[in-house]
Each structure stands twice: as C-alpha cells, then as structure tokens.
Protein backbone atom coordinates (compact mmCIF):
# COMPACT_ATOMS: atom_id res chain seq x y z
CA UNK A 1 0.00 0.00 0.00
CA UNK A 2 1.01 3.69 -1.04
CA UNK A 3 0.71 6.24 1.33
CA UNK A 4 -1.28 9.69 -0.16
CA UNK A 5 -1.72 12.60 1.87
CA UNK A 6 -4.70 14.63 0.78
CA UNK A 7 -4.77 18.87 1.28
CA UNK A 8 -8.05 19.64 2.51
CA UNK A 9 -9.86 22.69 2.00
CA UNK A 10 -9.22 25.27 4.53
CA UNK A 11 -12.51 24.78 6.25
CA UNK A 12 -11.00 21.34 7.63
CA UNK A 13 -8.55 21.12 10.37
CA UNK A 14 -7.86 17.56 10.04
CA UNK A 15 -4.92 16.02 7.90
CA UNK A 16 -6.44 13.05 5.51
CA UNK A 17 -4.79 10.05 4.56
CA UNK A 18 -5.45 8.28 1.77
CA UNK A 19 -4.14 4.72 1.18
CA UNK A 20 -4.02 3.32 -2.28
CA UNK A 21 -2.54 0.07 -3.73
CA UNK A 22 -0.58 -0.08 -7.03
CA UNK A 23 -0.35 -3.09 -9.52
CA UNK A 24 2.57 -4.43 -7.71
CA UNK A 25 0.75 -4.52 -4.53
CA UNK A 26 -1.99 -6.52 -6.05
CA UNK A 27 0.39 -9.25 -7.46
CA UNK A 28 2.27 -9.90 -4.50
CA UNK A 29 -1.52 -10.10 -2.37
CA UNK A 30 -2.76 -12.16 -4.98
CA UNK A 31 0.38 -15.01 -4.73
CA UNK A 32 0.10 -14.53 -0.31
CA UNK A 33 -3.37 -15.33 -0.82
CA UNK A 34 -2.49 -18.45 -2.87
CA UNK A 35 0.60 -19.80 -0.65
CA UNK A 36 -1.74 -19.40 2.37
CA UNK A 37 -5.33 -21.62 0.67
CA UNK A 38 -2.22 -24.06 -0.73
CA UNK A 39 -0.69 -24.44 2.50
CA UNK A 40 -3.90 -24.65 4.11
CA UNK A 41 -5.10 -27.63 1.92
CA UNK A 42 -1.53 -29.53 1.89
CA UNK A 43 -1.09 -28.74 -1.86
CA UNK A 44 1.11 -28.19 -4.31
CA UNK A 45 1.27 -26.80 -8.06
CA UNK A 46 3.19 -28.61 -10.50
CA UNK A 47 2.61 -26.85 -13.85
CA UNK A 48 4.32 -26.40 -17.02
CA UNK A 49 3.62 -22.71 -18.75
CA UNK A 50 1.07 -21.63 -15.89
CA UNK A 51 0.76 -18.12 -17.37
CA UNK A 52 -0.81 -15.48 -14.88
CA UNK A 53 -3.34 -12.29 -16.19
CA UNK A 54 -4.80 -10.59 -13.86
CA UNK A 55 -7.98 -8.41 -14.73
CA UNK A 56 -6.41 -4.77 -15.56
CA UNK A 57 -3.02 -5.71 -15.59
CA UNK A 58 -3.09 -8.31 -18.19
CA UNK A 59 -0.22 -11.35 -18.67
CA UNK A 60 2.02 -10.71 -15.37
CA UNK A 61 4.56 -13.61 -16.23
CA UNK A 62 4.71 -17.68 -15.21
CA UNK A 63 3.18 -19.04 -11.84
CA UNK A 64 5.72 -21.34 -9.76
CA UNK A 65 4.94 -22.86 -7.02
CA UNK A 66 8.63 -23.06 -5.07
CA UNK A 67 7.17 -25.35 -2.67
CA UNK A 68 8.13 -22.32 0.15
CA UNK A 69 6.72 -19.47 -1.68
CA UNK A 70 4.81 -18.99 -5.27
CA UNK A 71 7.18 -16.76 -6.98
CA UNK A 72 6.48 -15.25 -10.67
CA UNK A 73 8.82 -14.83 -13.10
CA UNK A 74 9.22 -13.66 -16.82
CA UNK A 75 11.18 -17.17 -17.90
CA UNK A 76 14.14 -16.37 -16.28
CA UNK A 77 14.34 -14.05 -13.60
CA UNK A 78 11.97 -14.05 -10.50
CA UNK A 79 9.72 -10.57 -10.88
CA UNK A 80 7.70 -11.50 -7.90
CA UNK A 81 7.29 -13.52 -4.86
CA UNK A 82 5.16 -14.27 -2.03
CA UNK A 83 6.07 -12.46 1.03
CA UNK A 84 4.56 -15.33 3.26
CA UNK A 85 6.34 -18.42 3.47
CA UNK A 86 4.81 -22.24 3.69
CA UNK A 87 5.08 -23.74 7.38
C-alpha cells in the first residue's frame, strides 16, 4: 500500500490520509493469498507454462509454485514472490 496525503480545504482542520494500492501490490496479495489456501489444503502446483493475467493488468509472467513461496517470473528471472512463506 502507497501512502497519499490529501490537502483539505481550509474549512478542515484535520490532515487526511489516503491509502491506495498499485499493480505491484496486487500481485504480490494475490500469490500470499495463494501460498496461504495451498498451505492450508496440503497442496502443491506442478505446472508447465502456468501463465498469470490478472484483470487490468493483463499477462504478469509464469506461476511457480517453489514449494516455500509462489514466486512469478518472466522465464528467467523471478519478478515477484510471495512475502509469506509455507510452514
């Protein structure tokens, strides 16, 4: 999450914060979210070519399941990774 500070019209004495979540943000939920329902069931993904889109971001790169955390990568290099690790 991104951290936006909002200027208020005069008439408010009170400093807003706004908190907003880029693309990268989503990714990175979206593979926690997966390591934790995988752990949760005892399972495992063993895929060749899992491609990942996502709805507004479109083809984010291959899905691997790394057994400790679900990582994404663009063939070669890792681009992403779960920040929450299997048990």
């Amino acid at each position: 999450m991104q951290e936006r500070k909002v200027i208020m019209s005069s008439g408010f004495k009170e400093e807003v914060i706004v908190l907003t979540s880029n693309s990268n943000d989503k990714v990175v939920n979206f593979l926690n979210e997966l390591r934790i329902l995988l752990d949760k069931h005892n399972a495992k993904l063993y895929a060749t070519d899992c491609e990942l889109f996502m709805n507004g971001l479109g083809y984010v790169g291959m899905l691997e399941d790394n057994i400790e955390t679900i990582e994404i990568s663009d063939g070669g290099d890792v681009i992403f990774s779960s920040t929450v690790s299997s048990n």
